[in-house]
N, C-alpha and C. Protein backbone atom coordinates (compact mmCIF):
# COMPACT_ATOMS: atom_id res chain seq x y z
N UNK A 1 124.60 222.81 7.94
CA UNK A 1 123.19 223.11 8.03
C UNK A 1 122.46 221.87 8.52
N UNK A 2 121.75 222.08 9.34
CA UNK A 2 120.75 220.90 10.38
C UNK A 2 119.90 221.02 9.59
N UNK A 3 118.82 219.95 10.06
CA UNK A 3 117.18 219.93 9.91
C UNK A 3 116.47 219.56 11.01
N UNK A 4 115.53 219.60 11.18
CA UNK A 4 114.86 218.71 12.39
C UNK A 4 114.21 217.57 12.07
N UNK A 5 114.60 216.37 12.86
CA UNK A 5 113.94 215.14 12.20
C UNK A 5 113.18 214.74 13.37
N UNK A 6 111.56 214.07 13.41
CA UNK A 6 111.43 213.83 14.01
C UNK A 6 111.65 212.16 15.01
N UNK A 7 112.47 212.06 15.51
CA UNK A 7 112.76 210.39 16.37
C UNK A 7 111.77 210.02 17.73
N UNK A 8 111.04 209.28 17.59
CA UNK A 8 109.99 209.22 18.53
C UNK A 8 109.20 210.26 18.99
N UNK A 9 109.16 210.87 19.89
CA UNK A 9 108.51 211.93 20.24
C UNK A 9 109.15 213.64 20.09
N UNK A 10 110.94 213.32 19.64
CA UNK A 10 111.60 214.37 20.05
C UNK A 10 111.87 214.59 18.65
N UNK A 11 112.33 216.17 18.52
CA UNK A 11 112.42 216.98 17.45
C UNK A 11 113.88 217.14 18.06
N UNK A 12 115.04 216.27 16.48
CA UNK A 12 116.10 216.57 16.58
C UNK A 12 116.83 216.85 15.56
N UNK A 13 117.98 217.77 15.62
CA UNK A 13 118.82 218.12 14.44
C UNK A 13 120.09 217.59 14.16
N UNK A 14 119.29 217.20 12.55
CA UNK A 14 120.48 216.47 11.95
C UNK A 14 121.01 217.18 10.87
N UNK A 15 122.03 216.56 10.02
CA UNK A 15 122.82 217.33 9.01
C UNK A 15 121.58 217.33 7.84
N UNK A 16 121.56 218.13 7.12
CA UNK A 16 120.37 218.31 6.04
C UNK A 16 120.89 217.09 5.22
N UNK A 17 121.78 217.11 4.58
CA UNK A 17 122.48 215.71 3.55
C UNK A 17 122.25 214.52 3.89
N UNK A 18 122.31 214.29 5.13
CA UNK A 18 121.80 212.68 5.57
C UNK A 18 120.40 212.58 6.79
N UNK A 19 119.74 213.61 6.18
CA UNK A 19 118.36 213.91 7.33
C UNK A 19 117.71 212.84 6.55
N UNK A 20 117.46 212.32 5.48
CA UNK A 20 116.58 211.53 5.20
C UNK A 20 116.86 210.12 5.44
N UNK A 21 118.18 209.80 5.26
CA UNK A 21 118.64 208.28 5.90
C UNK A 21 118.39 208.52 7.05
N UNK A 22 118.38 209.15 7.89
CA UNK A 22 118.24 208.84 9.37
C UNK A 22 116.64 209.01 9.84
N UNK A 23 115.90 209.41 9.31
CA UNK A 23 114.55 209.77 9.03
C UNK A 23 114.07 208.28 8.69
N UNK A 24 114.22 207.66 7.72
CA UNK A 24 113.99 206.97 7.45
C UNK A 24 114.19 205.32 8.32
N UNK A 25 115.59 205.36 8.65
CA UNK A 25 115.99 204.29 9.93
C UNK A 25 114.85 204.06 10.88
N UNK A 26 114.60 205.30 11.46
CA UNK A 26 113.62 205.54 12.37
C UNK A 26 112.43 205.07 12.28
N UNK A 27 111.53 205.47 11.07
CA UNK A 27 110.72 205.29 10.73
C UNK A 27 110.67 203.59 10.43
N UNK A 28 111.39 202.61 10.04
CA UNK A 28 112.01 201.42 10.39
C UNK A 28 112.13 200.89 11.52
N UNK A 29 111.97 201.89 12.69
CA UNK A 29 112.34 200.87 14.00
C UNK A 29 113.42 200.38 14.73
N UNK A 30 114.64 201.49 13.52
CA UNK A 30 115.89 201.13 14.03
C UNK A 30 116.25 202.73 15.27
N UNK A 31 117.14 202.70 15.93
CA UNK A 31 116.97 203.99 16.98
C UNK A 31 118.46 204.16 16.38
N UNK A 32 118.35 205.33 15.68
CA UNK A 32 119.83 206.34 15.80
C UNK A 32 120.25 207.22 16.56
N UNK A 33 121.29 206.93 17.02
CA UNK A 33 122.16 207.36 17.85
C UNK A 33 122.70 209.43 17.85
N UNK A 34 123.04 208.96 16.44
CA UNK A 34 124.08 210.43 16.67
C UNK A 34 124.41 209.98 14.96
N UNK A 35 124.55 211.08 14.15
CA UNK A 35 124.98 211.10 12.42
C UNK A 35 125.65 212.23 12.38
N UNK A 36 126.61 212.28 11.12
CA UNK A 36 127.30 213.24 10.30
C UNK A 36 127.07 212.87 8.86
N UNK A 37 126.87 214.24 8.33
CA UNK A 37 126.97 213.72 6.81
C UNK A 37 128.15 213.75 5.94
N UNK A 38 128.95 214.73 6.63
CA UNK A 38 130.47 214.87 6.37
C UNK A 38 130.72 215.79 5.23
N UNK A 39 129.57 216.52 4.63
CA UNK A 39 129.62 217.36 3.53
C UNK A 39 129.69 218.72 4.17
N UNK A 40 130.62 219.46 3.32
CA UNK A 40 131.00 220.76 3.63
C UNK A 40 129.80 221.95 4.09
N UNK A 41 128.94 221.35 2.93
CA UNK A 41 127.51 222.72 2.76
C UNK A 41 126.77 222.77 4.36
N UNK A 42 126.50 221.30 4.92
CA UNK A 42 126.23 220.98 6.15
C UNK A 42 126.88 221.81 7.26
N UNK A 43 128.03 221.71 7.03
CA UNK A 43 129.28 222.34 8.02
C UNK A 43 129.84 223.86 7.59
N UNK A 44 129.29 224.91 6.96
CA UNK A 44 129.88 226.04 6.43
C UNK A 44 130.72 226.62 7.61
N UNK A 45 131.94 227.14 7.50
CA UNK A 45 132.41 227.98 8.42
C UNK A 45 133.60 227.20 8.93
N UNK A 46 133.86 225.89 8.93
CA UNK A 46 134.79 225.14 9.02
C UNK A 46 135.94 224.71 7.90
N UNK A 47 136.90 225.42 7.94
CA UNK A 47 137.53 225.32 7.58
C UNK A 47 138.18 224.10 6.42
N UNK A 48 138.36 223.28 7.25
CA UNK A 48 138.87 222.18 6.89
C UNK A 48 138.07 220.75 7.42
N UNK A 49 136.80 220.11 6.84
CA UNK A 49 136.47 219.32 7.36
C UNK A 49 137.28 217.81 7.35
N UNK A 50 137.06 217.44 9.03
CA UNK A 50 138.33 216.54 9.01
C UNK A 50 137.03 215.00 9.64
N UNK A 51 136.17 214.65 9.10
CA UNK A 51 135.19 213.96 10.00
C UNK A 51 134.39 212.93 8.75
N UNK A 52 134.60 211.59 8.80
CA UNK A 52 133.61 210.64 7.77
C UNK A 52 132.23 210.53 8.19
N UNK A 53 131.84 210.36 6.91
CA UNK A 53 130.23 210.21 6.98
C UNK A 53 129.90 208.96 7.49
N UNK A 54 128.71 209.45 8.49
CA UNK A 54 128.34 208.08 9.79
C UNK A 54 127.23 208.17 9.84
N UNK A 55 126.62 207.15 10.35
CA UNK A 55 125.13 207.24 11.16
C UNK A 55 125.38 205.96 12.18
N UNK A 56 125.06 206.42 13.62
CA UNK A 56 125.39 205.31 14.29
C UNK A 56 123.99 205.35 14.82
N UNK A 57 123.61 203.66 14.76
CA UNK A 57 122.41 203.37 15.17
C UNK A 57 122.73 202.11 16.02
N UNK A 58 121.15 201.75 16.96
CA UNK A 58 121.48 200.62 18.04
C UNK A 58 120.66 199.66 17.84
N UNK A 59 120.51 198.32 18.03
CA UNK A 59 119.98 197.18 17.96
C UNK A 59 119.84 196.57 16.37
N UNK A 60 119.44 195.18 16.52
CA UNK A 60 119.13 195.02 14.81
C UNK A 60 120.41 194.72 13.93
N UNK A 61 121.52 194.37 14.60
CA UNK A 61 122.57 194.24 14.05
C UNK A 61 122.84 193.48 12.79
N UNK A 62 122.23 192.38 12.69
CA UNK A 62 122.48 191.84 11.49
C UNK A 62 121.70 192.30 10.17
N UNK A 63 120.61 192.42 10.64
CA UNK A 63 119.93 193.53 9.28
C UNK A 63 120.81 194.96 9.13
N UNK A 64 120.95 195.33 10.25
CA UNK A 64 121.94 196.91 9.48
C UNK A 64 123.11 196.57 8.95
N UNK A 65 123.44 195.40 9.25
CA UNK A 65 124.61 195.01 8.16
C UNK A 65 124.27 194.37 6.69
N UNK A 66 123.21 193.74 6.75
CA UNK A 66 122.98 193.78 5.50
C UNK A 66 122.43 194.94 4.52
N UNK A 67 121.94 196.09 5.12
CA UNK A 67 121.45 197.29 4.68
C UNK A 67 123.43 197.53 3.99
N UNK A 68 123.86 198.24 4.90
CA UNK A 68 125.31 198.48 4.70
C UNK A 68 126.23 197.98 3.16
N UNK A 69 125.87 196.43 3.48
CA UNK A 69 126.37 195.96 2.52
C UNK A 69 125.98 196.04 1.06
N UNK A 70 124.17 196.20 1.43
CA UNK A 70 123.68 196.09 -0.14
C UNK A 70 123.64 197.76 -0.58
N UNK A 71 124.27 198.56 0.27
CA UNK A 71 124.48 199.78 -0.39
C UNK A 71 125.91 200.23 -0.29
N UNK A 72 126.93 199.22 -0.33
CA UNK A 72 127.78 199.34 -0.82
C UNK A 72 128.74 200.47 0.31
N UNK A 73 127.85 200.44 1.67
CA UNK A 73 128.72 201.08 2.75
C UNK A 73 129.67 200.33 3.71
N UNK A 74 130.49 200.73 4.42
CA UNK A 74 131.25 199.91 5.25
C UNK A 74 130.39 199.93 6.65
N UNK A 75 130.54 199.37 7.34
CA UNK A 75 130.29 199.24 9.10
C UNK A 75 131.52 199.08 9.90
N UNK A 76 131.10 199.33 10.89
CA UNK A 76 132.16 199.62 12.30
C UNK A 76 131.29 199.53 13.24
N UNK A 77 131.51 198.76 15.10
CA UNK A 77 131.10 198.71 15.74
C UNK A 77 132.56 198.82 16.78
N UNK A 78 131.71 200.54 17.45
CA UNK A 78 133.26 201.35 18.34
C UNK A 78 132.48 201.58 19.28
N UNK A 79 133.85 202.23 20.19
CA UNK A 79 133.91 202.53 21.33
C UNK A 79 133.86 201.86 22.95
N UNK A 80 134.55 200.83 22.75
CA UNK A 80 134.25 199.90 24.34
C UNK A 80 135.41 200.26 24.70
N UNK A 81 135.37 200.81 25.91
CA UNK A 81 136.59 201.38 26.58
C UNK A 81 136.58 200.58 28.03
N UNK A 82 136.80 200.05 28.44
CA UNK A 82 136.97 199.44 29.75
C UNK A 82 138.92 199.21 30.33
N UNK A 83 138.42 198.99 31.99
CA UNK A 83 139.50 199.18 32.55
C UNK A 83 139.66 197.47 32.93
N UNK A 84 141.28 197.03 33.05
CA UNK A 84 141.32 195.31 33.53
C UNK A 84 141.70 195.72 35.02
N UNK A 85 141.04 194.78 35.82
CA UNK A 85 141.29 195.14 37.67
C UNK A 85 142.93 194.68 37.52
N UNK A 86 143.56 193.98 36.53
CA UNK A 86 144.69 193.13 36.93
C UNK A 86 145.73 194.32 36.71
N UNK A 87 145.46 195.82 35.99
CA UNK A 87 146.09 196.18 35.72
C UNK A 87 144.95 197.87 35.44
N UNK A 88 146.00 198.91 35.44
CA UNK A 88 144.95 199.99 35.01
C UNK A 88 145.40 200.34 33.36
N UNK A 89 145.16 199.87 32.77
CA UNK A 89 145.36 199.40 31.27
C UNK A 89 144.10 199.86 31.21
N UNK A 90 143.97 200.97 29.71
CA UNK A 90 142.82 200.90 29.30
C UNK A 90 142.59 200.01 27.81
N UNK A 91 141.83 199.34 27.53
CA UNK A 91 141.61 198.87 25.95
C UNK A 91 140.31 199.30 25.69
N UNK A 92 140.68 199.22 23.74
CA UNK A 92 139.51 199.96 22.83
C UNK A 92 139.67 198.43 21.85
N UNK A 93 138.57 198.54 22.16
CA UNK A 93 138.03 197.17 21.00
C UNK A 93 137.09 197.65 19.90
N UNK A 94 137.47 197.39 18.75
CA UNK A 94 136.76 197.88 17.15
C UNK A 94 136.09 196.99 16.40
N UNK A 95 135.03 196.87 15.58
CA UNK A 95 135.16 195.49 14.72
C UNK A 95 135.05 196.74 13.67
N UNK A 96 135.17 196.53 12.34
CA UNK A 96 135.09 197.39 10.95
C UNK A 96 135.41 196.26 9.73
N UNK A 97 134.19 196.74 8.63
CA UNK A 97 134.52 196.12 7.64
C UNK A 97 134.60 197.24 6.55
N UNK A 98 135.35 196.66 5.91
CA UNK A 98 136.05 196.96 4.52
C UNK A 98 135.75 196.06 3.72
N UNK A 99 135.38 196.73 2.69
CA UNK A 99 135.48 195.54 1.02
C UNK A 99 135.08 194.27 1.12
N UNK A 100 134.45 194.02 2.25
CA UNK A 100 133.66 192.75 2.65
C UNK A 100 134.53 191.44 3.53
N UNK A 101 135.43 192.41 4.18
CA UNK A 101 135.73 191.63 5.00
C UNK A 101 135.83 192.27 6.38
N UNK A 102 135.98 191.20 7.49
CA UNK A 102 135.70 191.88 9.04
C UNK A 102 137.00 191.77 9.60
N UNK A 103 137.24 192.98 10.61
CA UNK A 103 138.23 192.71 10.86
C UNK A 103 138.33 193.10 12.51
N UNK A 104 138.69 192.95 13.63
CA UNK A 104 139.10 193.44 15.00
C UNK A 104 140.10 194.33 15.21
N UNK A 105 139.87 195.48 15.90
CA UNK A 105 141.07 196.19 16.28
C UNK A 105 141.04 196.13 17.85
N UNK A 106 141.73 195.81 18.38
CA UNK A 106 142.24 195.96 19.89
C UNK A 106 143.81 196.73 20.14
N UNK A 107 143.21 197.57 20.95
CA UNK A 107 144.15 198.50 21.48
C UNK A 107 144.53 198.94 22.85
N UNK A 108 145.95 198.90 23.23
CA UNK A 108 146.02 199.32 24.97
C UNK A 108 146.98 200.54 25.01
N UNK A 109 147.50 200.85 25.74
CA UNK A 109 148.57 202.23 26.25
C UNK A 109 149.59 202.53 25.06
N UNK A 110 150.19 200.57 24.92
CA UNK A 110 151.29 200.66 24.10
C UNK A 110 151.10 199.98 23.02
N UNK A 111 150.02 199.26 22.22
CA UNK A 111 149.92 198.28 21.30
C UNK A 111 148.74 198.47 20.91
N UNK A 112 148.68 198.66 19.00
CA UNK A 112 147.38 198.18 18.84
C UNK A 112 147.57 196.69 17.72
N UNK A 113 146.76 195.80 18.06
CA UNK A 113 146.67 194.29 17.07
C UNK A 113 145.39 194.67 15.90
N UNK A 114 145.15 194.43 14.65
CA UNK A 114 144.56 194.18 13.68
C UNK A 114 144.38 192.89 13.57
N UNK A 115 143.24 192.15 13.62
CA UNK A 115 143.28 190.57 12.75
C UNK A 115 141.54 190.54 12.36
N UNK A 116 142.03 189.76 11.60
CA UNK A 116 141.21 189.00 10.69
C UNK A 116 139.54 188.46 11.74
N UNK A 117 138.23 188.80 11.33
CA UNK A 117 137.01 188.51 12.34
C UNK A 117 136.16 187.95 11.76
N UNK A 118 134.83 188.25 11.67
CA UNK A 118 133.61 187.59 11.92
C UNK A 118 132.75 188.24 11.80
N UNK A 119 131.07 188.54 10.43
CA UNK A 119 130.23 189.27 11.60
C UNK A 119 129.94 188.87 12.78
N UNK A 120 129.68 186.75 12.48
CA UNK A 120 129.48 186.33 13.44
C UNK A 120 129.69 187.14 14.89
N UNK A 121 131.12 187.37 14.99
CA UNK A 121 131.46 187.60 16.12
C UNK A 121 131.17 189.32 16.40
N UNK A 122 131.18 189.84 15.48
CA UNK A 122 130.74 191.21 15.56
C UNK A 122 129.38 191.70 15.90
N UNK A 123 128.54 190.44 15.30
CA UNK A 123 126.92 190.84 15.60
C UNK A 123 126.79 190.39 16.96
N UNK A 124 127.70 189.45 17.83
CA UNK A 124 127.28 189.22 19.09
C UNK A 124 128.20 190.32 20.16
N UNK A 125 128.69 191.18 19.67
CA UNK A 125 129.65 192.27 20.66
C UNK A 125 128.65 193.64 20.92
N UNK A 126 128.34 193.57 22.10
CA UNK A 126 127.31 195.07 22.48
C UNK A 126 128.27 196.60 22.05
N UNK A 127 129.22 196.31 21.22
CA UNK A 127 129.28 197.45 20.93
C UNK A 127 128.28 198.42 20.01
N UNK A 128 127.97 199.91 20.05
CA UNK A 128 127.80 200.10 19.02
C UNK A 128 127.67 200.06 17.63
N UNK A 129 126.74 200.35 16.60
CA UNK A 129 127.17 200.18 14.99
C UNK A 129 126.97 201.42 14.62
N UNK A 130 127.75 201.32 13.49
CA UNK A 130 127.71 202.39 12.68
C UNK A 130 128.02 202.42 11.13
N UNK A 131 126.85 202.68 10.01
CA UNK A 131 127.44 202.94 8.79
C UNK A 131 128.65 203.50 8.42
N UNK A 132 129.36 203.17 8.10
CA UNK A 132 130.77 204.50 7.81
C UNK A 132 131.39 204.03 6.12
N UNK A 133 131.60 205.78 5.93
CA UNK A 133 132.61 205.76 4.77
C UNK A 133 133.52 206.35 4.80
N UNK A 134 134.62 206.57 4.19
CA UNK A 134 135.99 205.91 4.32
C UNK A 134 136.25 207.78 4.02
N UNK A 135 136.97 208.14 4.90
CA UNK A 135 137.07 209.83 4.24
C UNK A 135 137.78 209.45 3.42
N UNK A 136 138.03 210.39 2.35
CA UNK A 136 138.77 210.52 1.16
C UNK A 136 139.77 211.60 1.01
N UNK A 137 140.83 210.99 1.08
CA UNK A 137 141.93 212.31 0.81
C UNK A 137 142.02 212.94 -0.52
N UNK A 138 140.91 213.90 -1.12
CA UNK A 138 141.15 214.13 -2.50
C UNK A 138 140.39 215.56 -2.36
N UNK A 139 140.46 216.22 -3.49
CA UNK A 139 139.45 217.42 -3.39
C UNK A 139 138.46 217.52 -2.95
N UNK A 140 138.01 218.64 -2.79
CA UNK A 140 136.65 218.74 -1.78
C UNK A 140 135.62 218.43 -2.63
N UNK A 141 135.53 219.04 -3.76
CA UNK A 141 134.58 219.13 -4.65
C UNK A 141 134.58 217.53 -4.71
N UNK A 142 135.33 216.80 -5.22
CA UNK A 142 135.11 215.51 -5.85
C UNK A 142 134.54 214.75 -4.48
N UNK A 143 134.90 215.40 -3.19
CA UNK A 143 134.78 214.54 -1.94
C UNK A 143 133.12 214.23 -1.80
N UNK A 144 132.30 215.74 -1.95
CA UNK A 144 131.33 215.59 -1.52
C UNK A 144 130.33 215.48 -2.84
N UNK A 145 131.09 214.52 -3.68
CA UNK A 145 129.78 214.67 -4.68
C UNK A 145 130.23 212.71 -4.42
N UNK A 146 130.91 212.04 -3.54
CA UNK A 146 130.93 210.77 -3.45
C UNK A 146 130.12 210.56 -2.64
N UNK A 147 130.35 211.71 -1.58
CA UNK A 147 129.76 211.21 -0.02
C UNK A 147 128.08 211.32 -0.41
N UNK A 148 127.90 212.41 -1.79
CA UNK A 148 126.37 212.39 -1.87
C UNK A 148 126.14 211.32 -2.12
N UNK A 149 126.55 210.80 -3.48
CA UNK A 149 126.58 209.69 -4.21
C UNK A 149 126.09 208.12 -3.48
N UNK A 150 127.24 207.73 -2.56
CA UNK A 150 127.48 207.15 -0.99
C UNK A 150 125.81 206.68 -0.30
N UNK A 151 125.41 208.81 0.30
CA UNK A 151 124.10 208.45 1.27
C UNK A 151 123.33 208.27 0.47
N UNK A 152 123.20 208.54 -1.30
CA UNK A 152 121.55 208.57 -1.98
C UNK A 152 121.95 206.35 -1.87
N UNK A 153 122.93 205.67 -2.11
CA UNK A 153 122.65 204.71 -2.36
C UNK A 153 122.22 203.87 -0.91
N UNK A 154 122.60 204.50 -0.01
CA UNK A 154 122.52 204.32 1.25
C UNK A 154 121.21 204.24 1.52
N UNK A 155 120.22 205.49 1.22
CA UNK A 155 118.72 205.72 1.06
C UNK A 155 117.80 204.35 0.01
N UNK A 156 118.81 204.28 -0.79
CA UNK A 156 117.86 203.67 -1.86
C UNK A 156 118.20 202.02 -1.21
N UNK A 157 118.98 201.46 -0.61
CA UNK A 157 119.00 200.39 0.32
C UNK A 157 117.91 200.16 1.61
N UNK A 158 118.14 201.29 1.90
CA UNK A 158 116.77 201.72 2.80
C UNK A 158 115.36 201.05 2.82
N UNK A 159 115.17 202.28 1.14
CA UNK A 159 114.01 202.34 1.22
C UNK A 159 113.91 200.57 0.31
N UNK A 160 114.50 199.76 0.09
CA UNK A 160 114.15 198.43 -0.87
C UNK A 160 114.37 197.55 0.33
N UNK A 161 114.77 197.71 1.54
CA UNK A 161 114.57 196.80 2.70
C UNK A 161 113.06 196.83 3.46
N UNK A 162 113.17 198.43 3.11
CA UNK A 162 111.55 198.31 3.60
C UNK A 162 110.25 197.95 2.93
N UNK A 163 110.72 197.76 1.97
CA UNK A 163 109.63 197.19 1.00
C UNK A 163 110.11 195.51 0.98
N UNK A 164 111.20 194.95 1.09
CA UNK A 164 111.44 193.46 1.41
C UNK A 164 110.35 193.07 2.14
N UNK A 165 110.68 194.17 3.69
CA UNK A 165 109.71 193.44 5.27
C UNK A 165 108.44 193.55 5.26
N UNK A 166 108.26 194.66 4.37
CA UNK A 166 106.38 194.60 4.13
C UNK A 166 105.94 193.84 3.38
N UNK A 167 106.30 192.83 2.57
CA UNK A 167 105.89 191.94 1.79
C UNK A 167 105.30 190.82 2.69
């Protein structure tokens, strides 16, 4: 189930479960991209939901990581796909944190490397960001009373950053 949120001038639909975090971003000054809330009620008719709860937003990188962190969400900054002229190799470069640490994924045809990063180095990579939590392989029921759990603390990070900057 959608809602319509309004983002600048345009009336767009988001998942009802995380319409207010992304409502709210906005209203902040941050520009979101594209969200899932990853809860079933959102998605009726699907079977088997196979998709983590996201909100990918653009600019502002080091404050949305501290949002992230003080609500106890992970981040990821995906999707750079480029081609090397030396070779038609494609690579996917990742940054993602976990449990408070950063980490790089780089990947080509035949190899992917994991190591150890930086926000440093993450807040200066034009990739995308994105809040993310971690799907959970466990019952459904228990799934989506985390993922609620998850966006209300997500919201309540939110809304205590925006009361930080208005001070």
């Amino acid at each position: 189930m959608t809602v319509e949120v309004k983002i600048g001038e345009t009336l767009v639909a988001v998942d009802k479960g995380i319409a207010e975090a992304v409502k709210r971003l906005n209203e902040l000054g941050f520009r979101t991209v594209s969200s899932c809330s990853g809860l079933r009620e959102d998605h009726r008719g699907v079977h088997r939901l196979e998709v983590i709860t996201f909100v990918e937003v653009k600019g502002r990188r080091l404050e949305l990581i501290e949002i992230a962190e003080a609500s106890g969400w992970d981040w990821s900054l995906i999707g750079k796909v480029f081609h090397a002229r030396a070779c038609d190799c494609r690579f996917y470069v990742n940054f993602f944190s976990i449990r408070g640490g950063v980490y790089k994924l780089t990947a080509d045809a035949k190899s992917i490397w994991q190591i150890p990063s930086s926000r440093e180095e993450a807040i200066g990579s034009p990739l995308p960001f994105e809040f993310t939590s971690l799907e959970l392989d466990t019952e459904e029921p228990k799934k989506d009373d985390f993922i609620k759990q998850k966006i209300t603390r997500l919201l309540e990070a939110i809304v205590l950053y925006a009361r930080e900057k208005s001070i």
